[in-house]
N, C-alpha and C. Protein backbone atom coordinates (compact mmCIF):
# COMPACT_ATOMS: atom_id res chain seq x y z
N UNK A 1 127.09 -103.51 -236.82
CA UNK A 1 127.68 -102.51 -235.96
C UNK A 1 127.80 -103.07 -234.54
N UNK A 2 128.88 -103.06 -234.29
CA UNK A 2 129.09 -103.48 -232.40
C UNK A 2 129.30 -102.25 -231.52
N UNK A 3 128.16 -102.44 -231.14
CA UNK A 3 127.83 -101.58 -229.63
C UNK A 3 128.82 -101.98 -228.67
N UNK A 4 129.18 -101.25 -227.80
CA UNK A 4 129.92 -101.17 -226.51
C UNK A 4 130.43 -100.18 -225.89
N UNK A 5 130.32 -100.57 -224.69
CA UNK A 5 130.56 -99.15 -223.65
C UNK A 5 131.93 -99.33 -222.63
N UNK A 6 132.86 -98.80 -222.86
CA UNK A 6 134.20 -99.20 -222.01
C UNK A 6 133.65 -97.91 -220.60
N UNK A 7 134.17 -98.82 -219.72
CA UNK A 7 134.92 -97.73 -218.60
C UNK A 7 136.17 -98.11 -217.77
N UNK A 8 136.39 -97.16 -216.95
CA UNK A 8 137.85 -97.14 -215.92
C UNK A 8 137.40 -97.10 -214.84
N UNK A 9 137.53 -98.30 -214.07
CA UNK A 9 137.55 -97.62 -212.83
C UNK A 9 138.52 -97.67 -212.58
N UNK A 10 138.97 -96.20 -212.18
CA UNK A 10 140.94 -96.27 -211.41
C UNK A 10 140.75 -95.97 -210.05
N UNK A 11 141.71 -96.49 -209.41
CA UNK A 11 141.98 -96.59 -208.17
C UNK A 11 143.04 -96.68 -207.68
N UNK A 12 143.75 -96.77 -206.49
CA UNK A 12 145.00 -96.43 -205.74
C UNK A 12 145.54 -98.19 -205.65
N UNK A 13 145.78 -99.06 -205.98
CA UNK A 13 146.06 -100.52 -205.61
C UNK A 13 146.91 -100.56 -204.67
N UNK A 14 147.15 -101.16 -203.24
CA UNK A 14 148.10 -101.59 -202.51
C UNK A 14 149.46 -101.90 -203.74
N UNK A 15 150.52 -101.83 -202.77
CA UNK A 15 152.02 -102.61 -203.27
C UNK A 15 151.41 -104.10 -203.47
N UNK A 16 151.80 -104.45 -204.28
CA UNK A 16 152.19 -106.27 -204.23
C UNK A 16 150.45 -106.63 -204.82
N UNK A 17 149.31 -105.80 -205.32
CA UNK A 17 148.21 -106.54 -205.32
C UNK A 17 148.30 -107.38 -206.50
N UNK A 18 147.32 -109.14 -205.59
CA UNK A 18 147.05 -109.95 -206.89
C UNK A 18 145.93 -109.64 -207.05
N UNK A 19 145.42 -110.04 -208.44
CA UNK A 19 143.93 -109.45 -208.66
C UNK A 19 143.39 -111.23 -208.81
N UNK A 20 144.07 -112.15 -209.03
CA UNK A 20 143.78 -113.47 -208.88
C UNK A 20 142.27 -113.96 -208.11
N UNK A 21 141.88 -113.15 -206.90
CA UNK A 21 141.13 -113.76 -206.35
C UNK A 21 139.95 -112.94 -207.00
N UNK A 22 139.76 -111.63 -207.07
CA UNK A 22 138.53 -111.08 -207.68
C UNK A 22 138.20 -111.58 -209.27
N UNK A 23 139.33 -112.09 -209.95
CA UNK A 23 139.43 -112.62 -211.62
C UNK A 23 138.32 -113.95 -211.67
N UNK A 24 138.61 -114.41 -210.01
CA UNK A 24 138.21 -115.92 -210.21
C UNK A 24 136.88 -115.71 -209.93
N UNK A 25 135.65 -114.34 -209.48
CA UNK A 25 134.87 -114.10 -208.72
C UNK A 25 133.60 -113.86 -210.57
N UNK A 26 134.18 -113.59 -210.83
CA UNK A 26 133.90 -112.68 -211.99
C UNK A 26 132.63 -114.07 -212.86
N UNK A 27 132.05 -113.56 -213.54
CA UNK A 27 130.54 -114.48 -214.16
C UNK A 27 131.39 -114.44 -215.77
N UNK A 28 130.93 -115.67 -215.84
CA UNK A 28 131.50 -116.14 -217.89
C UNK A 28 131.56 -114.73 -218.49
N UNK A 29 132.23 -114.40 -219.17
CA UNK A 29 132.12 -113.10 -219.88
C UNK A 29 131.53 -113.22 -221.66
N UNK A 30 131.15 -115.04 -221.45
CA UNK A 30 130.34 -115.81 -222.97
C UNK A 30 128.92 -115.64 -222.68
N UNK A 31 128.58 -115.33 -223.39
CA UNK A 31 126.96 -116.42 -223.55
C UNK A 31 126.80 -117.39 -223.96
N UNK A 32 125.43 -117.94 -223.40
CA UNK A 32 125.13 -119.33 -224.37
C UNK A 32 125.36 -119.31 -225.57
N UNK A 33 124.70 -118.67 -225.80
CA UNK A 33 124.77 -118.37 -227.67
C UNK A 33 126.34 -117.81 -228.17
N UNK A 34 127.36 -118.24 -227.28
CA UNK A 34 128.65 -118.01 -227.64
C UNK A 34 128.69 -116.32 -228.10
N UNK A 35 128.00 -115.35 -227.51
CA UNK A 35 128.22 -114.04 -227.93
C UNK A 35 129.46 -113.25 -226.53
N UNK A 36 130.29 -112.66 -226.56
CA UNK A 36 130.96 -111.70 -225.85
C UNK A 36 129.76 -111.44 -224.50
N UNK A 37 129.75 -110.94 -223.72
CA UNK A 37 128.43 -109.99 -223.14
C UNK A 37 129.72 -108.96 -222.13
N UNK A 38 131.13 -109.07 -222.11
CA UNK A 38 131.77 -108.30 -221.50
C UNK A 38 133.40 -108.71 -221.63
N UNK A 39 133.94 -107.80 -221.55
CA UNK A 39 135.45 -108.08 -221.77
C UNK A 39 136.18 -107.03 -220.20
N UNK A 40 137.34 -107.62 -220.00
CA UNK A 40 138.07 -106.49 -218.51
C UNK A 40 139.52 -107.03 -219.15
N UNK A 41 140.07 -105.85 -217.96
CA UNK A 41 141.63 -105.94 -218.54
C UNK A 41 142.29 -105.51 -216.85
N UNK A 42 143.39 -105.81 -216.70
CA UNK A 42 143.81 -104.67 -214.72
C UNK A 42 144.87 -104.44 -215.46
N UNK A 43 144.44 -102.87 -215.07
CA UNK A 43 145.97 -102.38 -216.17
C UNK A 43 146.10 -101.58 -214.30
N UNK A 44 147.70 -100.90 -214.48
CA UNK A 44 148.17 -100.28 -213.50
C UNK A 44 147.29 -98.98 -212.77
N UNK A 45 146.72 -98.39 -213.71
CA UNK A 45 145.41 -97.18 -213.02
C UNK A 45 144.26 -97.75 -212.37
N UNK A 46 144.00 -99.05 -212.70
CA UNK A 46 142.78 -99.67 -212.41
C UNK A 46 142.26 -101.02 -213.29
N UNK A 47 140.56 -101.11 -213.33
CA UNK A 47 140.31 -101.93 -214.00
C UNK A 47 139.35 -101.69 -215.35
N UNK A 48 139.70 -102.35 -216.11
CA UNK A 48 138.89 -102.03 -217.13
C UNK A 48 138.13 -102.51 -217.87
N UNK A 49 136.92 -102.20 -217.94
CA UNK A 49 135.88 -103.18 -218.95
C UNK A 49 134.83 -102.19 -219.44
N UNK A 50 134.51 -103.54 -220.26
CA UNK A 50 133.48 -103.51 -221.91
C UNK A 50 132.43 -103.65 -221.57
N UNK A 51 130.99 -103.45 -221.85
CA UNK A 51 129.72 -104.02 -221.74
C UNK A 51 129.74 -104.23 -223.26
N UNK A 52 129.39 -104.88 -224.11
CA UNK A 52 129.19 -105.29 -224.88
C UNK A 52 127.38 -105.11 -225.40
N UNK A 53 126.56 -104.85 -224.25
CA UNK A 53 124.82 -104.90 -224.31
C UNK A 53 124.73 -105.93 -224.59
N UNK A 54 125.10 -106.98 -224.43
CA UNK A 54 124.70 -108.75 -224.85
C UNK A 54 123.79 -109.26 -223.79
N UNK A 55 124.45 -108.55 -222.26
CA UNK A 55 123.16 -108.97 -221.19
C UNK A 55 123.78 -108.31 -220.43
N UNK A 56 122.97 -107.14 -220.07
CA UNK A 56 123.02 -106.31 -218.58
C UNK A 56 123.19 -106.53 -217.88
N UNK A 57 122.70 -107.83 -217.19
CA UNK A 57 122.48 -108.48 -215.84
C UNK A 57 123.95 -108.58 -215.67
N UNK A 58 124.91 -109.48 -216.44
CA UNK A 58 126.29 -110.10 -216.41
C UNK A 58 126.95 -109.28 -216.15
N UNK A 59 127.19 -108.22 -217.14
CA UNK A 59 127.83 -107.12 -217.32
C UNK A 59 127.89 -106.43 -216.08
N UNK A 60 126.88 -105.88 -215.75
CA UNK A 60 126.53 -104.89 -213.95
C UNK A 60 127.13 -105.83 -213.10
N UNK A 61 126.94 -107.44 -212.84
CA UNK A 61 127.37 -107.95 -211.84
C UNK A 61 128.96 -108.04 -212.01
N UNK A 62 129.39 -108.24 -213.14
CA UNK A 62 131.37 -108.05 -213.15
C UNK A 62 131.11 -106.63 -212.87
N UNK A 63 131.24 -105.93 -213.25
CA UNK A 63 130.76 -104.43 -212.85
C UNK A 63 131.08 -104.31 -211.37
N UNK A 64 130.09 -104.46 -211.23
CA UNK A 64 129.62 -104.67 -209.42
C UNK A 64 130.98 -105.16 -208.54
N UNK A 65 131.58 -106.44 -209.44
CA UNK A 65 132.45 -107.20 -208.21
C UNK A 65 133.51 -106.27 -208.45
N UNK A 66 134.13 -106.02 -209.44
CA UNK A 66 135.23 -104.89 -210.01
C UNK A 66 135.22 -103.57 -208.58
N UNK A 67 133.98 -103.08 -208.89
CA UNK A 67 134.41 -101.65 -207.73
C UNK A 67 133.88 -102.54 -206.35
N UNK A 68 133.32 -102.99 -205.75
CA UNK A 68 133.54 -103.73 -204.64
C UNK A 68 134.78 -103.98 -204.01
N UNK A 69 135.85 -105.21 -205.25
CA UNK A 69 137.25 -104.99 -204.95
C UNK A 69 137.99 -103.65 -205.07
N UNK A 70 137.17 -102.75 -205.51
CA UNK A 70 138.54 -101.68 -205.61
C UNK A 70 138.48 -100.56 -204.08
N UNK A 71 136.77 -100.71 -203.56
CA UNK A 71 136.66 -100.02 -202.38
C UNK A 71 136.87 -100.76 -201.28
N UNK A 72 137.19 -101.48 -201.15
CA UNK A 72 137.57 -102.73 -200.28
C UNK A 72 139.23 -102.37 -200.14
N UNK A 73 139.81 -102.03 -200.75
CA UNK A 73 140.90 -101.30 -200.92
C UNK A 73 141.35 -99.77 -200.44
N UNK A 74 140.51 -99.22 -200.91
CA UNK A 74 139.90 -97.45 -200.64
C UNK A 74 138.94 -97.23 -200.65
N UNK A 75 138.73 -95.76 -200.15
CA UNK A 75 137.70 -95.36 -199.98
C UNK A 75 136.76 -94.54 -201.07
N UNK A 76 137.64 -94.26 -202.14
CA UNK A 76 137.23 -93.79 -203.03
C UNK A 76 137.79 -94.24 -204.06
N UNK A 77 137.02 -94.27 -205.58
CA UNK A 77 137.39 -94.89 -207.03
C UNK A 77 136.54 -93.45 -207.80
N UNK A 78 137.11 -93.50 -209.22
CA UNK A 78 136.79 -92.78 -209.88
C UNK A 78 135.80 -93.70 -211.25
N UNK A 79 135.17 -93.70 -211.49
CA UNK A 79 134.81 -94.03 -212.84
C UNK A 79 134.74 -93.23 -213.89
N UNK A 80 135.47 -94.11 -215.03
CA UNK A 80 135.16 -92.90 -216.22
C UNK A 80 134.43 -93.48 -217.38
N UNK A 81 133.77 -93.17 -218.11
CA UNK A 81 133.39 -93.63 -219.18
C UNK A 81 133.93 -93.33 -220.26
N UNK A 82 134.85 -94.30 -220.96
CA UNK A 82 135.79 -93.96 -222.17
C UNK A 82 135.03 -93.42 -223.56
């Protein structure tokens, strides 16, 4: 059985945003042991990702950089848990 927890964070994006520089910010989304520990996607509402529970630590810190870039932008983001 594969565990995982999606959410949204949506947000308002400027015209013209690249997401290029926060993509490149982001921690392996592998493990050693070649397991997943997180998956993201930037769709037009926002950004989106997986925790997988493979390792918390990873997961929270893409996490982390994700709404960082999005309040850095605005002042407010929504999270949802899918």
């Amino acid at each position: 059985m594969n565990i995982a927890s999606e959410y949204m964070i949506v947000w308002r994006k400027p015209d013209g945003y690249d997401p290029t520089r926060v993509l490149k910010r982001l921690p392996s989304p592998i493990s050693k042991d070649m397991r997943e520990i997180y998956n993201y996607a930037v769709k037009p509402e926002g950004f989106y990702i997986v925790d997988r529970h493979v390792d918390c630590a990873v997961a929270g810190h893409a996490m982390k950089i994700f709404l960082d870039e999005a309040l850095s932008h605005t002042n407010s983001v929504n999270i949802k848990k899918l």
